[in-house]
N, C-alpha and C. Protein backbone atom coordinates (compact mmCIF):
# COMPACT_ATOMS: atom_id res chain seq x y z
N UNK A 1 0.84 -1.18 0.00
CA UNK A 1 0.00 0.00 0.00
C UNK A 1 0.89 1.25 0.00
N UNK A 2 0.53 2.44 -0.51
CA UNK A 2 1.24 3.51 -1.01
C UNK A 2 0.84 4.44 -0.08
N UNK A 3 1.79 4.95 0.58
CA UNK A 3 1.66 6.09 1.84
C UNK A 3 1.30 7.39 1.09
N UNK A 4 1.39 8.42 1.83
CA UNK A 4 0.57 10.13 1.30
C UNK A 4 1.88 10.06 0.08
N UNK A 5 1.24 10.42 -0.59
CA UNK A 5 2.40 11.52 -1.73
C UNK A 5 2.88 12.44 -0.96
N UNK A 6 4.48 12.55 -1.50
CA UNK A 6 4.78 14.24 -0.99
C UNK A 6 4.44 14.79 -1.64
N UNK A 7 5.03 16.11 -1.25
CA UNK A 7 4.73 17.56 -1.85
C UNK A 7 5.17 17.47 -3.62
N UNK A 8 6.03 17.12 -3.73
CA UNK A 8 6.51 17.05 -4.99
C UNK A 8 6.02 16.35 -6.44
N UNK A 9 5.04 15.32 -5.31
CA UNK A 9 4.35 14.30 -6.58
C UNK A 9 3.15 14.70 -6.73
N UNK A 10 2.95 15.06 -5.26
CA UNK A 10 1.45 15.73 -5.97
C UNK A 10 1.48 16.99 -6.76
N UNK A 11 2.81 18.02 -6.87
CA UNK A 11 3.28 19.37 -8.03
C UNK A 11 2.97 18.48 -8.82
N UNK A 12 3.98 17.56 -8.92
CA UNK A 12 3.99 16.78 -10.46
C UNK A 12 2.68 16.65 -11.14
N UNK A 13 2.11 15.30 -10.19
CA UNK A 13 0.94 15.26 -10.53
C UNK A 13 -0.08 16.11 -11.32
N UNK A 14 -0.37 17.67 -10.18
CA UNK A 14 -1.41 18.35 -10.89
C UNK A 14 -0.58 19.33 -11.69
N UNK A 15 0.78 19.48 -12.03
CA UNK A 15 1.13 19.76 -13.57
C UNK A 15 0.63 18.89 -14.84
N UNK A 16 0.66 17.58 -14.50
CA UNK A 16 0.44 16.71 -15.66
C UNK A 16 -1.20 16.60 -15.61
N UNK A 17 -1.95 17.06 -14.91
CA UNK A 17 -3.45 17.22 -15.10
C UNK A 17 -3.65 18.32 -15.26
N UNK A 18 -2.75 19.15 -15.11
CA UNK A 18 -3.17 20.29 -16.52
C UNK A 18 -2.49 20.76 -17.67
N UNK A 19 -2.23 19.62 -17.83
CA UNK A 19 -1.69 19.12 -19.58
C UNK A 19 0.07 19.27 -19.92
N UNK A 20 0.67 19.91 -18.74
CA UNK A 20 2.19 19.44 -19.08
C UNK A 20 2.51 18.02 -19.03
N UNK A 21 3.23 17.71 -20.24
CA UNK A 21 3.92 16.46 -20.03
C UNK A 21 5.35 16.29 -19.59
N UNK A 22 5.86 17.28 -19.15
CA UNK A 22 6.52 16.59 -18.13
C UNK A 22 7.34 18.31 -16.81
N UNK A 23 7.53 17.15 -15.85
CA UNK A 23 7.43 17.99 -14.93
C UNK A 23 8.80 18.19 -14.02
N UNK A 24 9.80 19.23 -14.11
CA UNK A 24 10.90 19.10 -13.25
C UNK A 24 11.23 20.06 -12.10
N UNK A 25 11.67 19.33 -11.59
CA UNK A 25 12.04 20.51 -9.99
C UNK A 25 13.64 20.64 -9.93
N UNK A 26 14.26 21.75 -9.55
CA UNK A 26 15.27 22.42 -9.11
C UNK A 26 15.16 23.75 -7.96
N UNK A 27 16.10 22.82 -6.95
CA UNK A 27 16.49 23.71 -5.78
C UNK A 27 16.97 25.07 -6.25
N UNK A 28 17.11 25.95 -5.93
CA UNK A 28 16.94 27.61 -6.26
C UNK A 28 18.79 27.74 -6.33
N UNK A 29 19.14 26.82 -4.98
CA UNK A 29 20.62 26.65 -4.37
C UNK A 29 21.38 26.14 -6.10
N UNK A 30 20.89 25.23 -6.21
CA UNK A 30 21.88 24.28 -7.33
C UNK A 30 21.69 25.28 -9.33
N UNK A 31 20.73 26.09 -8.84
CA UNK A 31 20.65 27.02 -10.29
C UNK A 31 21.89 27.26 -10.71
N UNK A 32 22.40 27.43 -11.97
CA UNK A 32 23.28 28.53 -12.50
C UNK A 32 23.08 28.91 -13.92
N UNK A 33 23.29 29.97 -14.00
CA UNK A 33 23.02 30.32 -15.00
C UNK A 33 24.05 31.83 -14.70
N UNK A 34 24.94 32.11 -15.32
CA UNK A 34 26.01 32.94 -15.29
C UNK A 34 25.48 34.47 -15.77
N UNK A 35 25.02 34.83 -16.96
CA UNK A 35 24.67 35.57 -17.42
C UNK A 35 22.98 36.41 -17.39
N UNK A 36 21.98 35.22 -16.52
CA UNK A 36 20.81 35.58 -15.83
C UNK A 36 20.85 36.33 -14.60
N UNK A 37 20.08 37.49 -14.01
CA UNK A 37 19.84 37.90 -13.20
C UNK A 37 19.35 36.75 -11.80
N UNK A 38 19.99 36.70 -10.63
CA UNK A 38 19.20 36.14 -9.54
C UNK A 38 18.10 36.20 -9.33
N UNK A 39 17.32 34.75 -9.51
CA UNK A 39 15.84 34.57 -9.55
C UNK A 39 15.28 35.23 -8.39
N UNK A 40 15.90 35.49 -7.12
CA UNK A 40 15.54 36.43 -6.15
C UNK A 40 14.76 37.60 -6.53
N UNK A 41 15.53 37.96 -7.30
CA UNK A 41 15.30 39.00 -7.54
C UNK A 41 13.81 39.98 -8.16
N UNK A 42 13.55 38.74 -8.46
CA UNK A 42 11.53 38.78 -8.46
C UNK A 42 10.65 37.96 -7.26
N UNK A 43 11.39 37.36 -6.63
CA UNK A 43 10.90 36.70 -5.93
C UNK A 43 12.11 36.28 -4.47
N UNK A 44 11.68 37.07 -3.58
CA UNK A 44 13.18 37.32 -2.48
C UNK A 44 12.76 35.88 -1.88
N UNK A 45 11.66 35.04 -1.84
CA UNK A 45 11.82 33.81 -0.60
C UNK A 45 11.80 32.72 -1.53
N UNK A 46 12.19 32.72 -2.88
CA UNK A 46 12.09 31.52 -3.68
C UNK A 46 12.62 30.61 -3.15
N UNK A 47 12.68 29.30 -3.55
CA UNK A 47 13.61 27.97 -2.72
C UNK A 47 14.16 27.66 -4.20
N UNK A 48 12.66 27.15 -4.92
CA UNK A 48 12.82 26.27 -6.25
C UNK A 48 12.62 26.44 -7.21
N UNK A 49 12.89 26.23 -8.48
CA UNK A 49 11.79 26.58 -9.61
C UNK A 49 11.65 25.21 -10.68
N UNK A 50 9.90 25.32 -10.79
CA UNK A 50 9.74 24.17 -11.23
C UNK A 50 9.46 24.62 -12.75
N UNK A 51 9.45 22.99 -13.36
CA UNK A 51 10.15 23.63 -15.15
C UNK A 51 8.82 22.98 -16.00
N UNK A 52 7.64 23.37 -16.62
CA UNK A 52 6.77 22.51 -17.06
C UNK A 52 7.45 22.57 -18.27
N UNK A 53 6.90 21.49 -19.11
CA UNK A 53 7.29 21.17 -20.33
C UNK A 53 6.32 20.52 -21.62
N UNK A 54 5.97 21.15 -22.62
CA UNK A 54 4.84 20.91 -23.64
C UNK A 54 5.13 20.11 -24.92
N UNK A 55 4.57 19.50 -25.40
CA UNK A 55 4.68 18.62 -26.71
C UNK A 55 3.92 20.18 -27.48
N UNK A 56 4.82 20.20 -28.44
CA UNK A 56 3.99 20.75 -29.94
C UNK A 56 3.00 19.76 -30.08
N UNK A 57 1.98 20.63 -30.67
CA UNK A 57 0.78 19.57 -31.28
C UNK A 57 1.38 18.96 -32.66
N UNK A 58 1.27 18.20 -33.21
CA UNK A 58 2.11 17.18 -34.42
C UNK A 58 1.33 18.01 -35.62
N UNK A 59 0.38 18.41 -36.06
CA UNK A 59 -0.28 19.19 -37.16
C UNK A 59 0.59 20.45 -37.21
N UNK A 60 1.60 20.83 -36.50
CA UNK A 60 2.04 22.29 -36.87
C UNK A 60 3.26 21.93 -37.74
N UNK A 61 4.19 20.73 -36.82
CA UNK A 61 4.97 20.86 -38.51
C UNK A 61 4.61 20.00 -39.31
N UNK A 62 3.59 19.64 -39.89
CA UNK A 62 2.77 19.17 -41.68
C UNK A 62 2.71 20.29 -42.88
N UNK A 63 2.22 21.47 -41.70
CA UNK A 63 1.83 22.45 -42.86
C UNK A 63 3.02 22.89 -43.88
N UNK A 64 2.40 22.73 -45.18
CA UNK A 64 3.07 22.81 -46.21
C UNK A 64 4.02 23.76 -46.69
N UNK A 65 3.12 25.46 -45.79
CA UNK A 65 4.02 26.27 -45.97
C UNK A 65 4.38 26.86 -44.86
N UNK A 66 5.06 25.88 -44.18
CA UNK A 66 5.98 25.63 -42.89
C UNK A 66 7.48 26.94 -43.06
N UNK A 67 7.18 27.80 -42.51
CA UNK A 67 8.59 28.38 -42.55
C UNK A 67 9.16 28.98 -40.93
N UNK A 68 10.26 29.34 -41.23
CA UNK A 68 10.70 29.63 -39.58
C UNK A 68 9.67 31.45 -39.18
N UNK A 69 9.53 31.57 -40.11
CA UNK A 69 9.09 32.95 -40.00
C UNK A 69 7.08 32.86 -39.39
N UNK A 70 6.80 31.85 -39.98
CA UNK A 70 5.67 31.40 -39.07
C UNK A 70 5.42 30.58 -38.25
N UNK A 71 6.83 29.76 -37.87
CA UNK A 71 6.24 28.60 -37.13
C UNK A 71 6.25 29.05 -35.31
N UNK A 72 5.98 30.79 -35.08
CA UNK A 72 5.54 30.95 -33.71
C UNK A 72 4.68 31.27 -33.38
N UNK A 73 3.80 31.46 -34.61
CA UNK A 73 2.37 31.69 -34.31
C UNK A 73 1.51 30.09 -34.56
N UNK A 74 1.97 29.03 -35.19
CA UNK A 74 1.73 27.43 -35.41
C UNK A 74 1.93 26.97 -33.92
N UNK A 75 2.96 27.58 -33.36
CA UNK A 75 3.50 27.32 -32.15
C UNK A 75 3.00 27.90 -30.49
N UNK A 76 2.12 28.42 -30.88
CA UNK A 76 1.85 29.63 -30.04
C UNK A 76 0.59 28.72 -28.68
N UNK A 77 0.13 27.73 -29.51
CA UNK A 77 -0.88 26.96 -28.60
C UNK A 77 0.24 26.37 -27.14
N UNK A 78 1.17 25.71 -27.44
CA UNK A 78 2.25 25.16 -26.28
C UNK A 78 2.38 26.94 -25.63
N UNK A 79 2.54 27.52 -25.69
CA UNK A 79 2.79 28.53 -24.68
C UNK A 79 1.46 28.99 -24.18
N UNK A 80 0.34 29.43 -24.91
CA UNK A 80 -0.88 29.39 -24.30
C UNK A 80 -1.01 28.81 -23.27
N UNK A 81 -1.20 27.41 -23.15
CA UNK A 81 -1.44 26.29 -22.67
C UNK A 81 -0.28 26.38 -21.60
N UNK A 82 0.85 26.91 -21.80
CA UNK A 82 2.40 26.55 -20.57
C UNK A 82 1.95 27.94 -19.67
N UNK A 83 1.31 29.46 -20.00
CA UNK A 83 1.04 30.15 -18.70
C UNK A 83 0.08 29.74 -18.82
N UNK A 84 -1.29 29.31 -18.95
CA UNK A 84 -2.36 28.80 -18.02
C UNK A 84 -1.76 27.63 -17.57
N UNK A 85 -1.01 26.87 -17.64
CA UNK A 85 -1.34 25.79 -16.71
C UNK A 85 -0.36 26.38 -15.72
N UNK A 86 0.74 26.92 -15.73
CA UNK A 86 1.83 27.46 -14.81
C UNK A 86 1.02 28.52 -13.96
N UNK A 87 0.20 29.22 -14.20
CA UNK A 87 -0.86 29.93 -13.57
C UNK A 87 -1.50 29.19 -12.61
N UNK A 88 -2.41 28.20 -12.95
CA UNK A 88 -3.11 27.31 -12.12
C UNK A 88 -2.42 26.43 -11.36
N UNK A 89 -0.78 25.86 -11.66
CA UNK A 89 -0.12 25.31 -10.82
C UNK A 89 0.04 25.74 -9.82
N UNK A 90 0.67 27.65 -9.96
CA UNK A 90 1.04 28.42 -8.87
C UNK A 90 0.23 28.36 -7.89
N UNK A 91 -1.39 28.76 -8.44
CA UNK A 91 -2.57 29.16 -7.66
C UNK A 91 -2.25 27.49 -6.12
N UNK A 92 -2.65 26.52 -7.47
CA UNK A 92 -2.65 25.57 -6.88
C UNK A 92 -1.88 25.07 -5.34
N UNK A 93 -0.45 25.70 -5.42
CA UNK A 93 1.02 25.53 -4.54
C UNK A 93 0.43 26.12 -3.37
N UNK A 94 -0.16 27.65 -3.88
CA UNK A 94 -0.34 28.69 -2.95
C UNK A 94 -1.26 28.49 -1.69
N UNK A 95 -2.73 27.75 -2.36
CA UNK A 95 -3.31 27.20 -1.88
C UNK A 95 -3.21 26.08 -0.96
N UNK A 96 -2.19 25.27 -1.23
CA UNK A 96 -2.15 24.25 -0.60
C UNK A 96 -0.65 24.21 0.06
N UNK A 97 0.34 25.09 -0.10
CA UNK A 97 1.11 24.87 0.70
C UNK A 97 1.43 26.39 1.29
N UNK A 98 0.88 27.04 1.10
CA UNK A 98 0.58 28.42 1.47
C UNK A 98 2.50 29.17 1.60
N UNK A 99 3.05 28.89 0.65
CA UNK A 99 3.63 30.41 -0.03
C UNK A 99 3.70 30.88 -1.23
N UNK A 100 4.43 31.24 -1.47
CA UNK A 100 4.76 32.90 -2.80
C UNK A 100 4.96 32.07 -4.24
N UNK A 101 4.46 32.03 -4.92
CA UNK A 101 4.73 31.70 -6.41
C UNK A 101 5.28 32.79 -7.31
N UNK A 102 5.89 32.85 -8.36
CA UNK A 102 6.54 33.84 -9.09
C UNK A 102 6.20 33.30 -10.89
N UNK A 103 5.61 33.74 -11.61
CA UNK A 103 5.50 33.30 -13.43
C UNK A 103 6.11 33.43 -14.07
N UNK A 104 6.69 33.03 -14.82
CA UNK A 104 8.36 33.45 -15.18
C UNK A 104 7.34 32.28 -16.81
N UNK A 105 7.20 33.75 -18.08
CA UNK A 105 6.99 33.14 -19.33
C UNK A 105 8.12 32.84 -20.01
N UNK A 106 7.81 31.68 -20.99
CA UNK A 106 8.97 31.10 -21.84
C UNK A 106 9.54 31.97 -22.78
N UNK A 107 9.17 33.52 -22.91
CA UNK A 107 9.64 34.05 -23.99
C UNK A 107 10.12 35.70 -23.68
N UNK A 108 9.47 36.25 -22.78
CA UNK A 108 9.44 37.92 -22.62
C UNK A 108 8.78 37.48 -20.62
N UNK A 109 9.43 38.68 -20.08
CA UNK A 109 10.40 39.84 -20.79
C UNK A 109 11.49 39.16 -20.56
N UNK A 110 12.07 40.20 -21.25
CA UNK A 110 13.95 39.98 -21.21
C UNK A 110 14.49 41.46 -21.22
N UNK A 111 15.84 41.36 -21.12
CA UNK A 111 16.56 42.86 -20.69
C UNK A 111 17.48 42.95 -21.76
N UNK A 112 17.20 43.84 -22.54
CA UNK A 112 18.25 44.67 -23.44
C UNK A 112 18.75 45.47 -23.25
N UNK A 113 19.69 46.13 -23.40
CA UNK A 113 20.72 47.08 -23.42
C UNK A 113 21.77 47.41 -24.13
N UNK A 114 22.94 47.75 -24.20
CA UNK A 114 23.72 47.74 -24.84
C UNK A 114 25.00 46.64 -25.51
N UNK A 115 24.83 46.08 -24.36
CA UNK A 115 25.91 44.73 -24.06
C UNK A 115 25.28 43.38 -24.33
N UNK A 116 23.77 43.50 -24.29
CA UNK A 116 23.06 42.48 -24.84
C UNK A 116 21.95 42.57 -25.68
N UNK A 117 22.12 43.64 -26.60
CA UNK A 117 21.02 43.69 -27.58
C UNK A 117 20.99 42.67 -28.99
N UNK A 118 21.87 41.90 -28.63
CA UNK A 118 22.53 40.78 -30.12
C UNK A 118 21.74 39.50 -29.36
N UNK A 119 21.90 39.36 -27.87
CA UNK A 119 21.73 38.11 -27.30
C UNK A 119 20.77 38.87 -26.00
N UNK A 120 19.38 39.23 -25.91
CA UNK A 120 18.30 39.47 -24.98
C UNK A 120 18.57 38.23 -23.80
N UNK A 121 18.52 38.68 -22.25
CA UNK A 121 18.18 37.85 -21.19
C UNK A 121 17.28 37.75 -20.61
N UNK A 122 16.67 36.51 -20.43
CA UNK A 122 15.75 36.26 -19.83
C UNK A 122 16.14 36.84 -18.05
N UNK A 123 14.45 36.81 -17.32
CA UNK A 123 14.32 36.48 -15.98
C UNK A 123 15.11 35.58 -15.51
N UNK A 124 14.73 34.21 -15.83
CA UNK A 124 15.30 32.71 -15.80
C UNK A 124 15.40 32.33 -17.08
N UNK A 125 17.20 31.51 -16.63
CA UNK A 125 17.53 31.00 -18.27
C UNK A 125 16.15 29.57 -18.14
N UNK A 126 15.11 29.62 -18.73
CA UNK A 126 14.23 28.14 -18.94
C UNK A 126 15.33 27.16 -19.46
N UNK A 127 16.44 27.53 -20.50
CA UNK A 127 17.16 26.06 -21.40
C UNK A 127 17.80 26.07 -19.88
N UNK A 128 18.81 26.53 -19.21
CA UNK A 128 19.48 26.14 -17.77
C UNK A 128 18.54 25.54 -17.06
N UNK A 129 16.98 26.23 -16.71
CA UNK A 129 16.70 25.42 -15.62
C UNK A 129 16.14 24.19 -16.04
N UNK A 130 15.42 24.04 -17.28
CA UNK A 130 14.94 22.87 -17.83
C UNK A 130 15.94 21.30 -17.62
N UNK A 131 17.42 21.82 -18.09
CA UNK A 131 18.51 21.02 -18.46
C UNK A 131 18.81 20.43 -16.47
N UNK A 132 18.51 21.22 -15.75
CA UNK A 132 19.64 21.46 -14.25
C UNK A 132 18.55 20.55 -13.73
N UNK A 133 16.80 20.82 -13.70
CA UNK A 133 15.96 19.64 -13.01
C UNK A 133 16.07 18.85 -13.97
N UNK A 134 16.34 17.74 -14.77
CA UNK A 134 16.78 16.73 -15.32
C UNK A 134 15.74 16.27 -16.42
N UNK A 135 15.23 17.27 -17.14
CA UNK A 135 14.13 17.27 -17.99
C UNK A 135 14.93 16.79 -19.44
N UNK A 136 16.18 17.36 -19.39
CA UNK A 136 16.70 17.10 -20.63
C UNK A 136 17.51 15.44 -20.56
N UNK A 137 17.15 14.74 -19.29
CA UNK A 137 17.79 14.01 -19.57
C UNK A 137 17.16 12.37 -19.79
């Protein structure tokens, strides 16, 4: 017989019931990302950040006149779908383990300036944290 879930399986869990397929966690401690701003820094009591992850729907690359110049609006349903469900995850955490969530989208904002207007930075590098909770592996 299977004792309570922790905290972590049940994240998992109600990530993957609201449609991420797959779900990773990283301690806040073990982050790096060299050239990103400290995730603190939107969020001063963070611990962790968890990484959802979306399948493209398979009909976007068929289309015939498939080019890179449209395939982010073909593409645009996986991010839809990644802040609502990252939305309702948060809600979800907040609710049930009663602290601070922070939304951190897969694309904007980012910080330009002078020194990085060739290469824009994210909030959080997503490819670092994706790769660091073991999603890529």
């Amino acid at each position: 017989m299977r004792g309570k879930p922790t905290m972590k399986e049940r994240i998992r869990d109600k990530g993957k019931d609201l449609g991420a397929d797959l779900v990773g966690f990283l301690n806040l401690k073990e982050y790096n990302s060299p050239r990103s701003p400290d995730p603190h820094r939107y969020l001063s009591t963070a611990k962790s950040i968890i990484v959802l992850a979306f399948k493209p729907l398979a009909g976007a690359y068929h289309y015939q006149e498939n080019t890179w110049s449209k395939m982010p609006s073909y593409l645009y349903s996986v991010e839809a779908a990644g802040i609502t469900a990252a939305y309702h995850l948060a809600r979800f955490m907040e609710r049930e383990y009663g602290g601070e969530s922070f939304l951190v989208q897969a694309h904007r904002p980012f910080e330009i300036d002078e020194e990085t207007f060739r290469s824009p930075i994210g909030g959080v590098s997503l490819r670092h944290a994706a790769v660091q909770s073991g999603l890529a592996v």
